[in-house]
C-alpha atoms as a PDB file:
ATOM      1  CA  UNK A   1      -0.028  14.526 -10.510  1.00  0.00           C
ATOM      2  CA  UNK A   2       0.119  11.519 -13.111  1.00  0.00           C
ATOM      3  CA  UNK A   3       3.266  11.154 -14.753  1.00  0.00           C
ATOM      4  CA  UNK A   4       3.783  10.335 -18.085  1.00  0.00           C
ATOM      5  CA  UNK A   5       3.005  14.281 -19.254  1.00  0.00           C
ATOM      6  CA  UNK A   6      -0.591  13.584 -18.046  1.00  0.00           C
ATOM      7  CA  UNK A   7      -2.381  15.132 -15.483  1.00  0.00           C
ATOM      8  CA  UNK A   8      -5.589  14.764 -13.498  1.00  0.00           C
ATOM      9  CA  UNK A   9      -7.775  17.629 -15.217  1.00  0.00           C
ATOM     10  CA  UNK A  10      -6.504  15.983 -18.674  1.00  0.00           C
ATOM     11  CA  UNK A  11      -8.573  12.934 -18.504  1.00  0.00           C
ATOM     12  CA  UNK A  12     -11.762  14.730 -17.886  1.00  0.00           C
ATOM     13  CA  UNK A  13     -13.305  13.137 -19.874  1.00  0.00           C
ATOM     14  CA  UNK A  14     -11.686   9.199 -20.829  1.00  0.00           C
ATOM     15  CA  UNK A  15      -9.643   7.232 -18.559  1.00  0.00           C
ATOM     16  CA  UNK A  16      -6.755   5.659 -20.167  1.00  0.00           C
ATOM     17  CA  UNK A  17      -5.253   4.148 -16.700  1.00  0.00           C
ATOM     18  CA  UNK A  18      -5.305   0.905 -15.819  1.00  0.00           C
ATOM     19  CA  UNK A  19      -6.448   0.147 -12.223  1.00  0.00           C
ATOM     20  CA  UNK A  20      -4.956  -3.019 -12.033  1.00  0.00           C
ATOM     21  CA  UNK A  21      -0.908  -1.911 -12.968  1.00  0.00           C
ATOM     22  CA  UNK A  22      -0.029   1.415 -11.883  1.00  0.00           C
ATOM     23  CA  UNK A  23       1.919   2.935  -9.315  1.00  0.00           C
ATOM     24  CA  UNK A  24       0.447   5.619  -6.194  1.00  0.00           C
ATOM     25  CA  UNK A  25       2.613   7.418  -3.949  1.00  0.00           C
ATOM     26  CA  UNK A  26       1.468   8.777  -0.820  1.00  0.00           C
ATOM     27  CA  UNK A  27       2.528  11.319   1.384  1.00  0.00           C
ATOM     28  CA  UNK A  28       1.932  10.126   5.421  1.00  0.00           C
ATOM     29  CA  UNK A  29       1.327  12.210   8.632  1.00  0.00           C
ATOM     30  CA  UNK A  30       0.756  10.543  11.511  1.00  0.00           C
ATOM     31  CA  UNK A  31       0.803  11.112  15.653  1.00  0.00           C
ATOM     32  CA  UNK A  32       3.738   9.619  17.121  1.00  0.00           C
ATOM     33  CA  UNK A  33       3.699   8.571  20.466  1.00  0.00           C
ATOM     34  CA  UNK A  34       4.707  12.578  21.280  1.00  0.00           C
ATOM     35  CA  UNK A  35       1.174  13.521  19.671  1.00  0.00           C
ATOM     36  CA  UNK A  36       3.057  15.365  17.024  1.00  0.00           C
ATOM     37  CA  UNK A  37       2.527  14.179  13.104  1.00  0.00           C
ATOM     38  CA  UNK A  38       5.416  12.645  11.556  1.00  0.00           C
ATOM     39  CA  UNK A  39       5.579  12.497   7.782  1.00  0.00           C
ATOM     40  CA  UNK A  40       6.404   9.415   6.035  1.00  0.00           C
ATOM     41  CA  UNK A  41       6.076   7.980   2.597  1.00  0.00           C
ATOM     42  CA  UNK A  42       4.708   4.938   0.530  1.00  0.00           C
ATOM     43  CA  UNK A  43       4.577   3.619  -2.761  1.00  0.00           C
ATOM     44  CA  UNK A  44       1.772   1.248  -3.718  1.00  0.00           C
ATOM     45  CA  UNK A  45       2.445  -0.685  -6.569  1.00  0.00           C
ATOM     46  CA  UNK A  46      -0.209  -2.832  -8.746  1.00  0.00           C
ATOM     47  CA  UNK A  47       0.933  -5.412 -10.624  1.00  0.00           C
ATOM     48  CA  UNK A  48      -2.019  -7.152 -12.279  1.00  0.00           C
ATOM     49  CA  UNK A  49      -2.635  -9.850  -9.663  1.00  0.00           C
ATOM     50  CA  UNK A  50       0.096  -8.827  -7.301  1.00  0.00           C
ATOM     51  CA  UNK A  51       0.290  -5.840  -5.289  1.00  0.00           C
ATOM     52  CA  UNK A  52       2.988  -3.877  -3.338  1.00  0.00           C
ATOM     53  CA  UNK A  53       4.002  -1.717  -0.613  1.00  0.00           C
ATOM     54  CA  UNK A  54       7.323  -0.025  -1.051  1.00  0.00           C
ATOM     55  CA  UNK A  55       8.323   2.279   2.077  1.00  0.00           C
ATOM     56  CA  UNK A  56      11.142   4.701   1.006  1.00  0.00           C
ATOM     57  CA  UNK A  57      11.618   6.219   4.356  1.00  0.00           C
ATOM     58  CA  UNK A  58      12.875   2.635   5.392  1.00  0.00           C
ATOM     59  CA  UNK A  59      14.439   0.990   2.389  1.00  0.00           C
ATOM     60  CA  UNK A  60      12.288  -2.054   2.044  1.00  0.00           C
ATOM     61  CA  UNK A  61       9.267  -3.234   0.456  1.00  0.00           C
ATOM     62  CA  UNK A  62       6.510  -5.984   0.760  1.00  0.00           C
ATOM     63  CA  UNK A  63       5.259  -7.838  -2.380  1.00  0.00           C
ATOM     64  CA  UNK A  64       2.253 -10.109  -2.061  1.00  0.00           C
ATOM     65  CA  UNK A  65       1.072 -12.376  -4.592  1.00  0.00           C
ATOM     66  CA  UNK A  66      -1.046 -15.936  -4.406  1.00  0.00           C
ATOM     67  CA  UNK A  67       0.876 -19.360  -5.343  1.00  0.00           C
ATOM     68  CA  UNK A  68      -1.634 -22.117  -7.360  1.00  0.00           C
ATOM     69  CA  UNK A  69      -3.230 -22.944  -4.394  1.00  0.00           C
ATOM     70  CA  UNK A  70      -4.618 -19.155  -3.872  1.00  0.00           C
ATOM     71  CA  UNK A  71      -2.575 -19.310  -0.748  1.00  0.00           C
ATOM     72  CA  UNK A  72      -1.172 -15.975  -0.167  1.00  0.00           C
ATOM     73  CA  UNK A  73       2.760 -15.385  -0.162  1.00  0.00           C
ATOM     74  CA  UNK A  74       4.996 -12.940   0.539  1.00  0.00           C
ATOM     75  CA  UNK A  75       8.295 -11.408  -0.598  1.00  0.00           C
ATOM     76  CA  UNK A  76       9.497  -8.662   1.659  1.00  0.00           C
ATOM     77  CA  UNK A  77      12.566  -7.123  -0.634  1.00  0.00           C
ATOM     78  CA  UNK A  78      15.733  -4.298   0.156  1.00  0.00           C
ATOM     79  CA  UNK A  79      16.517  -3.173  -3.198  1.00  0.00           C
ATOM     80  CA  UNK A  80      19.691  -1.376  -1.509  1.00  0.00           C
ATOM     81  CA  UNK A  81      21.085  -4.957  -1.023  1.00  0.00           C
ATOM     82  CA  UNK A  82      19.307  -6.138  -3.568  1.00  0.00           C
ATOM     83  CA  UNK A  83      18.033  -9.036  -1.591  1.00  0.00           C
ATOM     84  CA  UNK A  84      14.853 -10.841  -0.738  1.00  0.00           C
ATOM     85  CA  UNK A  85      13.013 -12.820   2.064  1.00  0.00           C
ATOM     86  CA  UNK A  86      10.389 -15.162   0.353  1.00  0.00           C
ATOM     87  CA  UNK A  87       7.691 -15.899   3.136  1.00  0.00           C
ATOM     88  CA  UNK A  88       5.819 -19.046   2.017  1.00  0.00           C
ATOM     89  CA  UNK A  89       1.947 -19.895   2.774  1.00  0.00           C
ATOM     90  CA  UNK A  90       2.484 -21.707   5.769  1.00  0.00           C
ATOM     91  CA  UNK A  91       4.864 -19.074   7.203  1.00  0.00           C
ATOM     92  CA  UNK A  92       2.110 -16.407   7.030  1.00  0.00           C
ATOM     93  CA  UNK A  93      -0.566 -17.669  10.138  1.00  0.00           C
ATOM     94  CA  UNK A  94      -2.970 -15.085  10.406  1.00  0.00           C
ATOM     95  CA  UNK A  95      -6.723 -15.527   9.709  1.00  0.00           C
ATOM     96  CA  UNK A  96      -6.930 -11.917   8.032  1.00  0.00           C
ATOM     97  CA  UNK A  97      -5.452 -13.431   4.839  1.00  0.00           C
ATOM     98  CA  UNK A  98      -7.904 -14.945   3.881  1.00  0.00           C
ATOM     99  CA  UNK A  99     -10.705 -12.215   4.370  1.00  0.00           C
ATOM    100  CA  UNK A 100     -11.726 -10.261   0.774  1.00  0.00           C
ATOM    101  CA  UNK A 101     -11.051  -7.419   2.915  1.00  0.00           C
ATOM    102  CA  UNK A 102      -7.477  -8.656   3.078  1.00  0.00           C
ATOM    103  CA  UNK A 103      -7.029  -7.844  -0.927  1.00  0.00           C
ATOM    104  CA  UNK A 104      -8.924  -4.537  -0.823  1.00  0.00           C
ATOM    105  CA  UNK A 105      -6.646  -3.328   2.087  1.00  0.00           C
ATOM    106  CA  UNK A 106      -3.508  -3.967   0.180  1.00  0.00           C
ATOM    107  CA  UNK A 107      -4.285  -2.626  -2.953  1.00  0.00           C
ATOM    108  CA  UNK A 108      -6.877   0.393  -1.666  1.00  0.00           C
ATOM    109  CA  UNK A 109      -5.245   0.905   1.261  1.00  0.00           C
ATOM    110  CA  UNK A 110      -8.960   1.114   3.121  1.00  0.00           C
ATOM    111  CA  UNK A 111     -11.749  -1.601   3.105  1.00  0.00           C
ATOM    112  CA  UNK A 112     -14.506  -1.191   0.860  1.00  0.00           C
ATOM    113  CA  UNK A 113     -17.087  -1.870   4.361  1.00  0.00           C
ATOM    114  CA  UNK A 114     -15.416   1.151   5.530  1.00  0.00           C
ATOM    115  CA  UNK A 115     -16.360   2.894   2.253  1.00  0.00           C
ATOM    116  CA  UNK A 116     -19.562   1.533   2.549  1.00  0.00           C
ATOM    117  CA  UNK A 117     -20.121   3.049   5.750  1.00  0.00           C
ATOM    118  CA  UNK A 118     -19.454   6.504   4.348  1.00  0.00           C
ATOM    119  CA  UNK A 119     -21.896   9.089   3.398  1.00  0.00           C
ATOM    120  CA  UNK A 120     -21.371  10.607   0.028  1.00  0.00           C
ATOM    121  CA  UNK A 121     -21.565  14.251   0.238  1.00  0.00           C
ATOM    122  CA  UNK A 122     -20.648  15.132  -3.463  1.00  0.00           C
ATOM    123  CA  UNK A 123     -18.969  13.832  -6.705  1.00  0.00           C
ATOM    124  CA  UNK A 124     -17.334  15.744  -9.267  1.00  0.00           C
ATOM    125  CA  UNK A 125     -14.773  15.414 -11.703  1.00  0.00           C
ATOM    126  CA  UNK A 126     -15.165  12.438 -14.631  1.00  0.00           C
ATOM    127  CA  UNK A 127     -13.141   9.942 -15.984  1.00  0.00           C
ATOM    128  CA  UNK A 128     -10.190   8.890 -13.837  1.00  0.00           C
ATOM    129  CA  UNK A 129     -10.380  11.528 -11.778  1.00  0.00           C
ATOM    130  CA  UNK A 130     -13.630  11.587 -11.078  1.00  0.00           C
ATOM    131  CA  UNK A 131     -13.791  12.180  -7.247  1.00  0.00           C
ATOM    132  CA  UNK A 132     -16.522  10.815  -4.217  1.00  0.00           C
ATOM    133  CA  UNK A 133     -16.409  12.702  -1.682  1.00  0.00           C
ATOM    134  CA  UNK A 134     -17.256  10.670   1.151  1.00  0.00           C
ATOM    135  CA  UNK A 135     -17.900  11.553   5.681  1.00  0.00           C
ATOM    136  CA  UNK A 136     -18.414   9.359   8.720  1.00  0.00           C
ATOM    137  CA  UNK A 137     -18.434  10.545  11.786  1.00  0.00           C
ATOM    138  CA  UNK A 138     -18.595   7.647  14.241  1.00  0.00           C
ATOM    139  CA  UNK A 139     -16.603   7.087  17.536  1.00  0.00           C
ATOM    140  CA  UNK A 140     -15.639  10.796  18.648  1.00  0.00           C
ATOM    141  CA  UNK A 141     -13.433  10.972  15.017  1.00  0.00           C
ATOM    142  CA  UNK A 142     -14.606  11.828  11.607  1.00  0.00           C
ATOM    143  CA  UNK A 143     -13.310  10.256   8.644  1.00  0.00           C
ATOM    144  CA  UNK A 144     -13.056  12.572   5.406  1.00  0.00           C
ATOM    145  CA  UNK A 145     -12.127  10.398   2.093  1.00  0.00           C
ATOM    146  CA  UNK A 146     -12.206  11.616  -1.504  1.00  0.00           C
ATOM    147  CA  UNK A 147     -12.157   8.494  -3.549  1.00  0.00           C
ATOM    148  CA  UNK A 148     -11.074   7.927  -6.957  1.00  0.00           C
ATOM    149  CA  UNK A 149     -13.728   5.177  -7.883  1.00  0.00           C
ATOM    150  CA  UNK A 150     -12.483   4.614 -11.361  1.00  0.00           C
ATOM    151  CA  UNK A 151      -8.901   3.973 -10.155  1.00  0.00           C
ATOM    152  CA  UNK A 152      -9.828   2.588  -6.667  1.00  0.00           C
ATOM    153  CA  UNK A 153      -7.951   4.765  -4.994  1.00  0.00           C
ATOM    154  CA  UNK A 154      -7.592   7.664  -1.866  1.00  0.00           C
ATOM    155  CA  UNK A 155      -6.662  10.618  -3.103  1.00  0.00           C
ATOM    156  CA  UNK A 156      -6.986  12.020   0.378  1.00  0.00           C
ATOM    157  CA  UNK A 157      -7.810  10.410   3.878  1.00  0.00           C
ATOM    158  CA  UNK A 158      -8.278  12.086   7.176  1.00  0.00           C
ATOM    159  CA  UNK A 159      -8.870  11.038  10.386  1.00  0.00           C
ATOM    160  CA  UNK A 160      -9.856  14.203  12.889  1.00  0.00           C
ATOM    161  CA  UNK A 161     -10.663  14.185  16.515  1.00  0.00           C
ATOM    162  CA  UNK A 162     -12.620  17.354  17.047  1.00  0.00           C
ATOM    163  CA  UNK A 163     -10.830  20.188  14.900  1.00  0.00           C
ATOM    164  CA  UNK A 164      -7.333  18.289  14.997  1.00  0.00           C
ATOM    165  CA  UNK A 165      -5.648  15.761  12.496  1.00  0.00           C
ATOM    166  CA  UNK A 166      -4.861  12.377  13.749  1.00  0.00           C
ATOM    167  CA  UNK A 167      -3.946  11.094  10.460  1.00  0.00           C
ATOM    168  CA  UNK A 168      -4.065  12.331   7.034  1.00  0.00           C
ATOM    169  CA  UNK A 169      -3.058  10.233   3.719  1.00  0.00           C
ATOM    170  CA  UNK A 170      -2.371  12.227   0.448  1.00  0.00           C
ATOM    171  CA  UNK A 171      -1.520  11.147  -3.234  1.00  0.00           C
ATOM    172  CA  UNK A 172       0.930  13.199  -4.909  1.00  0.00           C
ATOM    173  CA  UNK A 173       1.799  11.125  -7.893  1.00  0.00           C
ATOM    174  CA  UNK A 174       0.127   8.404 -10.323  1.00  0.00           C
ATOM    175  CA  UNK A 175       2.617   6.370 -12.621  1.00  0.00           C
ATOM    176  CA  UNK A 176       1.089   4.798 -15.679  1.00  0.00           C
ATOM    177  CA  UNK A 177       4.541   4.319 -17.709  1.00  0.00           C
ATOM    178  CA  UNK A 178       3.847   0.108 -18.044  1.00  0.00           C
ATOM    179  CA  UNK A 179       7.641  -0.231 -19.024  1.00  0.00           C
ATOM    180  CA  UNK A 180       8.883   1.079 -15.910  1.00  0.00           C
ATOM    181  CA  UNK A 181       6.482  -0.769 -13.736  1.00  0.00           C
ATOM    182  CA  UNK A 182       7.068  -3.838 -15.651  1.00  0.00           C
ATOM    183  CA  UNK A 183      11.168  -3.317 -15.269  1.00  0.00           C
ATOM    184  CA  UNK A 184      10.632  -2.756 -11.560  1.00  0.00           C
ATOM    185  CA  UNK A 185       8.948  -5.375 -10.877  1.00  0.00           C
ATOM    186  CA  UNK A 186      11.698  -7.620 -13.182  1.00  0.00           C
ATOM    187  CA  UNK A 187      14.461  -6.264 -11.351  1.00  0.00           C
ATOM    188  CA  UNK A 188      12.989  -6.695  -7.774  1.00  0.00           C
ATOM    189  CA  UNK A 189      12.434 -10.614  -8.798  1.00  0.00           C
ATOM    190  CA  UNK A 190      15.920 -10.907  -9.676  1.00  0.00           C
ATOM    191  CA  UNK A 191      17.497 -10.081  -6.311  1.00  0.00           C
ATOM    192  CA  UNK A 192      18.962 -13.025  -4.546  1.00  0.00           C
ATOM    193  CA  UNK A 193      16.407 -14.743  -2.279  1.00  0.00           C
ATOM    194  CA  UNK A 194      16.225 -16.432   0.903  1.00  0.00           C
ATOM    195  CA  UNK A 195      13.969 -18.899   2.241  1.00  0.00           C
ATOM    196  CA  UNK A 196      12.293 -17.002   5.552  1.00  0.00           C
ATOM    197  CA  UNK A 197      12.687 -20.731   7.325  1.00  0.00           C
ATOM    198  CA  UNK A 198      16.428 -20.773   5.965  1.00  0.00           C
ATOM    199  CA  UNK A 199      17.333 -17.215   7.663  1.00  0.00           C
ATOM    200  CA  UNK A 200      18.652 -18.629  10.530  1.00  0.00           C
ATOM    201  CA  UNK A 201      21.427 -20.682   8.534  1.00  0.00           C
ATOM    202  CA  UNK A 202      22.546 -17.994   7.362  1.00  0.00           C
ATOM    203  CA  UNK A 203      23.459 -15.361   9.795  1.00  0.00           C
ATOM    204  CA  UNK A 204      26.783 -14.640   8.133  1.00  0.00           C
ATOM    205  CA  UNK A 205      24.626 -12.465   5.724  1.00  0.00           C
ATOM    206  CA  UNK A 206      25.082  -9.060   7.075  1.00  0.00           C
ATOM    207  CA  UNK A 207      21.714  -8.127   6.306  1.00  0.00           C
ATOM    208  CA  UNK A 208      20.247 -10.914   7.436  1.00  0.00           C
ATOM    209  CA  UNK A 209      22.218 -11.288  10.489  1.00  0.00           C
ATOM    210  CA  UNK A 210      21.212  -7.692  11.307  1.00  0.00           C
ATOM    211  CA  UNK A 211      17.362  -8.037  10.630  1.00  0.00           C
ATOM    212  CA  UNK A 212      17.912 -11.211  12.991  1.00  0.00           C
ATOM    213  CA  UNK A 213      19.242  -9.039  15.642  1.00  0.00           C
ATOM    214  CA  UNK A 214      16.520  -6.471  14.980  1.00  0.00           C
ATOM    215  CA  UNK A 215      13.897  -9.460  15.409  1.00  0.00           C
ATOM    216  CA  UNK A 216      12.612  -7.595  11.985  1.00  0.00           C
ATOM    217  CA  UNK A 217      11.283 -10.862  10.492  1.00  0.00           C
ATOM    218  CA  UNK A 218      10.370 -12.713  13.073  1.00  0.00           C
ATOM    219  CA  UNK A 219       7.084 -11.306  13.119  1.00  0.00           C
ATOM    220  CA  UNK A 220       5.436 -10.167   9.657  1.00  0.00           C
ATOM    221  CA  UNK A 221       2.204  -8.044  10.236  1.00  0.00           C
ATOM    222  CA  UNK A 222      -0.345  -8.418   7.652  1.00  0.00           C
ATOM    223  CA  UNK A 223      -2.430  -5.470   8.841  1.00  0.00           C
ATOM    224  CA  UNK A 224      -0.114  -2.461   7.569  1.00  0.00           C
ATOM    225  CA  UNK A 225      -0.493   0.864   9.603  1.00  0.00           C
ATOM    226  CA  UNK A 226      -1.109   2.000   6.431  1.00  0.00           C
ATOM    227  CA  UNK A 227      -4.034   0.625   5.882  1.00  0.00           C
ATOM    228  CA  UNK A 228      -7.641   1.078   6.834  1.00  0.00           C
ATOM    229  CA  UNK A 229     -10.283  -0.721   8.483  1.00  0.00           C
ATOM    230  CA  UNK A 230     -13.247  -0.103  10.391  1.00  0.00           C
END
């Protein structure tokens, strides 16, 4: 659904959304290492420039954004502590940053070559919700997508090997309230920050001390499982 008292099959015909600040939350199944699908969640926030992955399920979330430079940077955030790890440029070292492909991964969630790959099978809908329905088969899997090319968007993603689901990625809700993605996105900057190359003065910081422990930020992976490539 789209909140705000919109809906989908209400903007048949316009499209007042704006691709580049809204907020899309998925629903997740994927195989664990038991084969069976394990549901999980994520919010994708767009913030003009800026884009963001918030992970309910596990309490934190990564904001990227570019410094003057175009250098890409990094805040991964915990709004129940309501603190902040700010990753500079030179803390991120992988290539993949700075691919295009990088940027269309983050805020798409899939690569526009992998789109590109994709045979179109039918379109329907108009407006914002006007839907491609898109099929590769390539690699003993088939990939279903319907995209939402006005929003830039998956509205649904699955990955099937023969008859059975490997993967599937669904969108059950697009905010388009500007306020509250503009106060979310004030509040988040306003948690107390550390330095990523200052976390290990500061291991009296429960939170941080525990992430140390955890070895959570010791390695940063740019290439989300929740994003797609091929």
């Amino acid at each position: 659904m789209l909140s705000g008292v919109l809906s989908f099959h209400l903007l048949a015909e316009t499209c007042n959304v704006s691709p580049e600040q809204l907020i899309a939350k998925y629903q997740i199944k994927q195989l664990d290492k038991q084969g069976q699908l394990q549901s999980s969640q994520l919010d994708l926030y767009r913030y003009n420039q800026a884009v963001g992955h918030y992970f309910p399920d596990q309490t934190y979330g990564d904001w990227w954004s570019k410094n003057q430079n175009d250098q890409v940077m990094l805040m991964r955030y915990f709004p129940r502590y309501h603190k902040a790890i700010e990753y500079q440029a030179e803390d991120l070292k992988d290539k993949a940053l700075n691919r295009k492909s990088f940027w269309q991964k983050k805020q798409q969630l899939i690569s526009s070559s992998l789109l590109s790959k994709m045979q179109v099978e039918q379109v329907t809908g108009h407006g914002c919700y006007q839907v491609e329905i898109l099929n590769l088969r390539e690699d003993g899997k088939t990939y279903q997508v319907r995209w939402l090319p006005r929003l830039r968007l998956i509205e649904r993603f699955d990955v099937l090997k023969g008859s059975k689901v490997q993967a599937s990625w669904l969108l059950k809700e697009i905010v388009n309230d500007k306020a509250l993605i503009n106060t979310y996105v004030a509040n988040i900057h306003q948690y107390q920050t550390t330095d990523y190359a200052d976390i290990g003065d500061n291991e009296q910081d429960p939170l941080l001390s525990k992430m140390i422990y955890q070895g959570f930020t010791i390695k940063t992976d740019v290439t989300s499982e929740h994003e797609h490539e091929h």
